[in-house]
Each structure stands twice: as structure tokens, then as C-alpha cells.
N, C-alpha and C. Protein backbone atom coordinates (compact mmCIF):
# COMPACT_ATOMS: atom_id res chain seq x y z
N UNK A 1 23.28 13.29 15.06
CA UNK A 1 22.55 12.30 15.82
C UNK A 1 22.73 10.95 15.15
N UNK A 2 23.28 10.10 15.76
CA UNK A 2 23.37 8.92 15.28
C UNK A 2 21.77 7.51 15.04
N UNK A 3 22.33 6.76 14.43
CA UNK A 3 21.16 6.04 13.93
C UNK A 3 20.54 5.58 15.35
N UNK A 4 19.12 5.02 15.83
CA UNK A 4 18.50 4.58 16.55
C UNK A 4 18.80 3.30 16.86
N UNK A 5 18.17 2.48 15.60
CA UNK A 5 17.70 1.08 15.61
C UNK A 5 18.57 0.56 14.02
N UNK A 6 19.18 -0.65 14.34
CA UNK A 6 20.03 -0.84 13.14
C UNK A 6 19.15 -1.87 12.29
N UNK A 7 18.27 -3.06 12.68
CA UNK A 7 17.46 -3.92 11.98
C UNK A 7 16.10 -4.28 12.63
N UNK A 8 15.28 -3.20 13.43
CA UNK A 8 13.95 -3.41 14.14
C UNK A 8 13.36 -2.45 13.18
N UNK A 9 13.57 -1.35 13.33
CA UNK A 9 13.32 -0.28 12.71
C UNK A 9 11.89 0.50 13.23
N UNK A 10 10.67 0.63 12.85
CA UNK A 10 9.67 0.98 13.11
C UNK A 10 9.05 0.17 14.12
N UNK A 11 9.21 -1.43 14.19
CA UNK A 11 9.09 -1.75 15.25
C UNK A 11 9.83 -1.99 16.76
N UNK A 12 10.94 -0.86 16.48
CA UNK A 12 11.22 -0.88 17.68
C UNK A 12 10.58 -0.34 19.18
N UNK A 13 9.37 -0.02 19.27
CA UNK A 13 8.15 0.63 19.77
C UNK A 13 8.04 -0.92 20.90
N UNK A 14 8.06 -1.88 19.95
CA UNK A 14 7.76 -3.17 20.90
C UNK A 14 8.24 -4.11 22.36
N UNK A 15 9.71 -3.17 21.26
CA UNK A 15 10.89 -3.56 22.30
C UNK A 15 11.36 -5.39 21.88
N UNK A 16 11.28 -6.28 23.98
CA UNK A 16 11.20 -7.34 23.24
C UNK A 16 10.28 -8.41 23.46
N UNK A 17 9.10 -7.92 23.14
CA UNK A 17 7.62 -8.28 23.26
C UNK A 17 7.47 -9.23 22.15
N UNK A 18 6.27 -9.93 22.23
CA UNK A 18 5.56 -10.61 21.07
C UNK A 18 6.50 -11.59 20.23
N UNK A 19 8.07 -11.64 20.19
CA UNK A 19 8.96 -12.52 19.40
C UNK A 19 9.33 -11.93 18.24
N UNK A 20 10.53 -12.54 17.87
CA UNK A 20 10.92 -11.49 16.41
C UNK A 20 10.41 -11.86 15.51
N UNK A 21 9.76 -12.79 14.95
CA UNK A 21 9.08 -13.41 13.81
C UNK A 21 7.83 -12.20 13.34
N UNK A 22 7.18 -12.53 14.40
CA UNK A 22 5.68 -11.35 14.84
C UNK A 22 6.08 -9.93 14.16
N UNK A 23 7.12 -9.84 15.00
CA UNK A 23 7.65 -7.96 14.82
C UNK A 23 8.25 -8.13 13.21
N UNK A 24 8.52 -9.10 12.55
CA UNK A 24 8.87 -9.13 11.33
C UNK A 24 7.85 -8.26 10.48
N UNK A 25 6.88 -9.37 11.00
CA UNK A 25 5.51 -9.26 9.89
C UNK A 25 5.04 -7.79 10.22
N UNK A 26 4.81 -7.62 11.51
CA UNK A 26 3.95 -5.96 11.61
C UNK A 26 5.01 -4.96 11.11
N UNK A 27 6.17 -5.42 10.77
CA UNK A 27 7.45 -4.14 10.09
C UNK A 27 7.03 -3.75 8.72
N UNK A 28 7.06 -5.07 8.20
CA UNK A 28 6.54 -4.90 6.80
C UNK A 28 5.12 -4.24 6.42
N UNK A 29 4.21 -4.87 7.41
CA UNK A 29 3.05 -4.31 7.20
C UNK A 29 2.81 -2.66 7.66
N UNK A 30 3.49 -1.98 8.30
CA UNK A 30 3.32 -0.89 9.06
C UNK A 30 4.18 0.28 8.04
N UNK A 31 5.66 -0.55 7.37
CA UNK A 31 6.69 0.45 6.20
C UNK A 31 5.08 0.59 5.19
N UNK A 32 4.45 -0.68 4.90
CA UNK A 32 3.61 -0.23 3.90
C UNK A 32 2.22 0.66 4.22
N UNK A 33 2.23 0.61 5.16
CA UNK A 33 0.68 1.26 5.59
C UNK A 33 1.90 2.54 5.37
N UNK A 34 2.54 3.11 6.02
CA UNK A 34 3.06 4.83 6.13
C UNK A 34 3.35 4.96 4.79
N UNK A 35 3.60 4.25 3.75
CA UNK A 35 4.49 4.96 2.75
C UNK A 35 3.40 5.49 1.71
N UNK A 36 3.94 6.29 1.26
CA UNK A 36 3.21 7.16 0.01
C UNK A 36 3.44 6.33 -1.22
N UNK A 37 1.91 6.67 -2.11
CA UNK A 37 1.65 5.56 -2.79
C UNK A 37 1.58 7.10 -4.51
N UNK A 38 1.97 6.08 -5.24
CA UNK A 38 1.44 7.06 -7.04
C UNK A 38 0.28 7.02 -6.75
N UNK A 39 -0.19 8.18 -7.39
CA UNK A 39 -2.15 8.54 -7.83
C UNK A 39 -2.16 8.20 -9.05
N UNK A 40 -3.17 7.72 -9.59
CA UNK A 40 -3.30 7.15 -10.83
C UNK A 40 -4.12 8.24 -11.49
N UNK A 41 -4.69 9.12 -10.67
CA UNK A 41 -5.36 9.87 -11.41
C UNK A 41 -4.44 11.27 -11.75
N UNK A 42 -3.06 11.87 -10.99
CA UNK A 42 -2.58 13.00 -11.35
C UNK A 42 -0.99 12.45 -11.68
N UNK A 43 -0.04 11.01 -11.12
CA UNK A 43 0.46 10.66 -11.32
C UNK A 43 1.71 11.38 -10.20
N UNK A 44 1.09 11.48 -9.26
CA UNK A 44 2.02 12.24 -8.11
C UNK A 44 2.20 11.30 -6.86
N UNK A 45 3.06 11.35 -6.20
CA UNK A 45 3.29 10.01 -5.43
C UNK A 45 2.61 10.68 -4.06
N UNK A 46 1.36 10.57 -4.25
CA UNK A 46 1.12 11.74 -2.83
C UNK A 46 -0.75 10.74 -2.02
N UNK A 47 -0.37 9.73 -2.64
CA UNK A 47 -1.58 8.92 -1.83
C UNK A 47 -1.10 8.50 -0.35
N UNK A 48 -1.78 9.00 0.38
CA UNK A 48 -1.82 8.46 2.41
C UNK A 48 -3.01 7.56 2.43
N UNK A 49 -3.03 7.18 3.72
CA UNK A 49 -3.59 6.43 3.96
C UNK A 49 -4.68 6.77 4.88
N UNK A 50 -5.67 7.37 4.77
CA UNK A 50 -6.27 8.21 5.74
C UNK A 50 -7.27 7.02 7.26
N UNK A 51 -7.36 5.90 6.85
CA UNK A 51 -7.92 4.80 7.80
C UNK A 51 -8.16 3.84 6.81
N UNK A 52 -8.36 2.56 7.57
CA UNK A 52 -8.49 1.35 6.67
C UNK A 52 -9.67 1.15 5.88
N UNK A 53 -8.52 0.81 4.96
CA UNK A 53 -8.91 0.73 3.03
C UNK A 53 -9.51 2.21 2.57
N UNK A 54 -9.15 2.93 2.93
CA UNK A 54 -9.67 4.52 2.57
C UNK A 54 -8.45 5.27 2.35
N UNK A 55 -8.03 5.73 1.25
CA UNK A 55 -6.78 6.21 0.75
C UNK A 55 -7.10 7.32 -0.44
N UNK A 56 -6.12 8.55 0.48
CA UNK A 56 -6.48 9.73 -0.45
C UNK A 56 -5.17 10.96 -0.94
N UNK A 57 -5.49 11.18 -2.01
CA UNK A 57 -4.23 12.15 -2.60
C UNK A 57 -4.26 13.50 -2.14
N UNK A 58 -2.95 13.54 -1.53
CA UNK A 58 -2.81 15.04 -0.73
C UNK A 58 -2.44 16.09 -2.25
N UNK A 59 -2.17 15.69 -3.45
CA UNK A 59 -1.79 16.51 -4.51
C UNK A 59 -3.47 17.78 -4.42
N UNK A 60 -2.99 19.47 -4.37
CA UNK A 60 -3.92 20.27 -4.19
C UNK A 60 -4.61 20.38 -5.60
N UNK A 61 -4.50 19.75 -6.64
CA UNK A 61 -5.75 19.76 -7.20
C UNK A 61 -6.55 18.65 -8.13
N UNK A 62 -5.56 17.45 -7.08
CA UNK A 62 -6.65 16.18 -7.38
C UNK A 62 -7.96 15.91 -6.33
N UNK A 63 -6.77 15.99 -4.96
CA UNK A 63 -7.98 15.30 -3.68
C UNK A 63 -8.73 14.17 -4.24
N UNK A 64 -8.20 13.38 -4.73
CA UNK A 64 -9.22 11.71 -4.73
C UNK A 64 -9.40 10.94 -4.21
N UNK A 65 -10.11 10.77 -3.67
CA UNK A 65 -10.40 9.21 -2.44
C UNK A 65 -10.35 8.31 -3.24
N UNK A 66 -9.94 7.28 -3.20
CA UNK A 66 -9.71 6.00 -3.43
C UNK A 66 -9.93 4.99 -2.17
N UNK A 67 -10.63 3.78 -2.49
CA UNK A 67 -10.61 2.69 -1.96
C UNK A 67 -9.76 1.51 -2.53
N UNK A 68 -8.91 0.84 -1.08
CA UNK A 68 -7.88 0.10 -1.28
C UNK A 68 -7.94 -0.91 -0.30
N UNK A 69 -6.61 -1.74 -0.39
CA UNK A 69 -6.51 -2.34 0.57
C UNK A 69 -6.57 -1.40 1.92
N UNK A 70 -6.57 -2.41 3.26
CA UNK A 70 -6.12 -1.77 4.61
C UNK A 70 -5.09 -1.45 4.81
N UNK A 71 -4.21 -2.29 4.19
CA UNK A 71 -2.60 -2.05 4.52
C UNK A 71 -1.52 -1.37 3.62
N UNK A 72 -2.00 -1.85 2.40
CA UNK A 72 -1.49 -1.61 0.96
C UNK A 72 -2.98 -0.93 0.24
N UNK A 73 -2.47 -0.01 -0.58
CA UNK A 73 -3.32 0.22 -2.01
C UNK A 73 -3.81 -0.40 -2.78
N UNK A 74 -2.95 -1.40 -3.33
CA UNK A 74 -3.35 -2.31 -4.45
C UNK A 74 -2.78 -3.77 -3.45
N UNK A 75 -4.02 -4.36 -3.32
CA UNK A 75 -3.35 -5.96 -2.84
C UNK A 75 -2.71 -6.67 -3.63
N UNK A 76 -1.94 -7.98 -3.21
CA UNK A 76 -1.58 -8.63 -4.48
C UNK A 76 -2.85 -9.27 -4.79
N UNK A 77 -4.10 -9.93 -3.81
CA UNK A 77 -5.54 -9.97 -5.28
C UNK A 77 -5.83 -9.36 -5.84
N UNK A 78 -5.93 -7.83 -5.93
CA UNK A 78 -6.88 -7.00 -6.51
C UNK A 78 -5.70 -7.03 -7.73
N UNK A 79 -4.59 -6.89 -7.59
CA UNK A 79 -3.76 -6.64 -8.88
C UNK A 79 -4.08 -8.28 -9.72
N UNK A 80 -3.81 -8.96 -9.63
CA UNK A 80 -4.50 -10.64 -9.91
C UNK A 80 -6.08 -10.42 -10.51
N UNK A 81 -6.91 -9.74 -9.49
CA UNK A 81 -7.86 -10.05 -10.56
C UNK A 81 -7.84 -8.84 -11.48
N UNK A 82 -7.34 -7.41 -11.90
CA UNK A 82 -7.20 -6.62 -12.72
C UNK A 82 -6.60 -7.07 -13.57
N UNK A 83 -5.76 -8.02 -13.51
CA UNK A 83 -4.77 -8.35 -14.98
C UNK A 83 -5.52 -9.10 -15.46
N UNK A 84 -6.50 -10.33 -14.60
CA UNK A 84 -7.51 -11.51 -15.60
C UNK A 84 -8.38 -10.72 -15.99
N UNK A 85 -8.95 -9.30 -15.54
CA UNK A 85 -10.36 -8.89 -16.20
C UNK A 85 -9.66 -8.30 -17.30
N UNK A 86 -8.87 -7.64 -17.15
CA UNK A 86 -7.55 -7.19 -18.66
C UNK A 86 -7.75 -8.14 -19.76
N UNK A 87 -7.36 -8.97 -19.56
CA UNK A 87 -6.84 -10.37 -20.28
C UNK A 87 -7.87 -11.24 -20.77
N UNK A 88 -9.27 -11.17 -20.28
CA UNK A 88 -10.85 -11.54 -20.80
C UNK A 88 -10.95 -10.38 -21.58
N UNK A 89 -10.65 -9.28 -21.07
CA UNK A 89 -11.50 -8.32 -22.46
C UNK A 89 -10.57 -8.09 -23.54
N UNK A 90 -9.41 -7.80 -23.02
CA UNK A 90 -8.67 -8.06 -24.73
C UNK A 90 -9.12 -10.18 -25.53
N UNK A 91 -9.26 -10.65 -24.94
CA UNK A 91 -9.66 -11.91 -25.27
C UNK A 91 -10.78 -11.57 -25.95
N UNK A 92 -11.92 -11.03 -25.39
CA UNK A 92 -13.33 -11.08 -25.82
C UNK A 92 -13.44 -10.23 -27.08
N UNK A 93 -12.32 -8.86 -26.98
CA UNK A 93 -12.52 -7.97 -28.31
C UNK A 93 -11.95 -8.75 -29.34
N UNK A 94 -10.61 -9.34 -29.26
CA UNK A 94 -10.19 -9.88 -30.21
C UNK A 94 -10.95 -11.38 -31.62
N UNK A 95 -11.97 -11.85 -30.44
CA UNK A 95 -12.82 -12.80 -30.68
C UNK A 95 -13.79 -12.21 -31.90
N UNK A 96 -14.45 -11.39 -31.40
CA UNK A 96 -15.41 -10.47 -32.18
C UNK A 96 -15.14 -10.12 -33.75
């Protein structure tokens, strides 16, 4: 069976609706909502996305819910502010 869609990809569902700019953005956003994410807690790449910002590990003997972004797991804020709260407390221990 040959390939489908050579550069729409997942949004080819749209057809040629809404403009290609649009269908850009919901491509990107939609590869990241489906794709499987690492668990931080068993280290298995088995986090879904079960509805927005609610994300959970299919690995059979973690099952962890996690709360995340809607679209992504880790936003690029939430990673932004994890590295400054990082970076205050090694600051603050080192002070001491």
C-alpha cells in the first residue's frame, strides 16, 4: 500500500478547508497530543493522553495519572518555571 499524504499528514482529514497556515499549526499540535510521552515515574515511554491536561501511563505496574499540559505534557512554561525553581533552591542551599 502506498503512502497516503506526502506533506499534510494527520491533517489531511481537512482536506482544503481553513488555509494551510491553520492546518500547519493543528499538525503540530495534534503529532503532539497522539504521541507517547516517558513516565518519570517507571521511565517507560508509555504516557497517553487520556483528555485535556490529564495524562496517564499505560506501563501495568505504574498506572500514574499525571497532570499536564492539554496538548503537550510538559509545556514550554512549566519546563521554564521548573528550571528557575531548580536554580533558587540550589541558590538558596548554597547560600546557607
Amino acid at each position: 500500500m502506498g503512502k497516503r499524504t506526502k506533506k499534510v499528514g494527520i491533517t489531511g482529514k481537512y482536506g482544503v478547508r481553513y488555509g494551510a497556515t491553520l492546518r500547519k499549526l493543528v499538525k503540530k499540535i495534534e503529532i503532539a497530543k497522539h504521541s507517547k510521552y516517558p513516565c518519570t515515574f517507571c521511565g517507560k515511554v508509555k504516557i497517553v493522553r487520556l483528555s485535556t491536561g490529564i495524562w496517564k501511563c499505560k506501563q501495568k505496574g505504574c498506572n500514574k495519572t499525571i497532570a499536564g499540559g492539554a496538548y503537550m505534557l510538559n509545556t514550554p512554561s512549566a519546563v521554564t518555571v521548573r528550571s528557575t525553581i531548580k536554580r533558587l533552591r540550589t541558590m538558596q542551599t548554597e547560600a546557607i
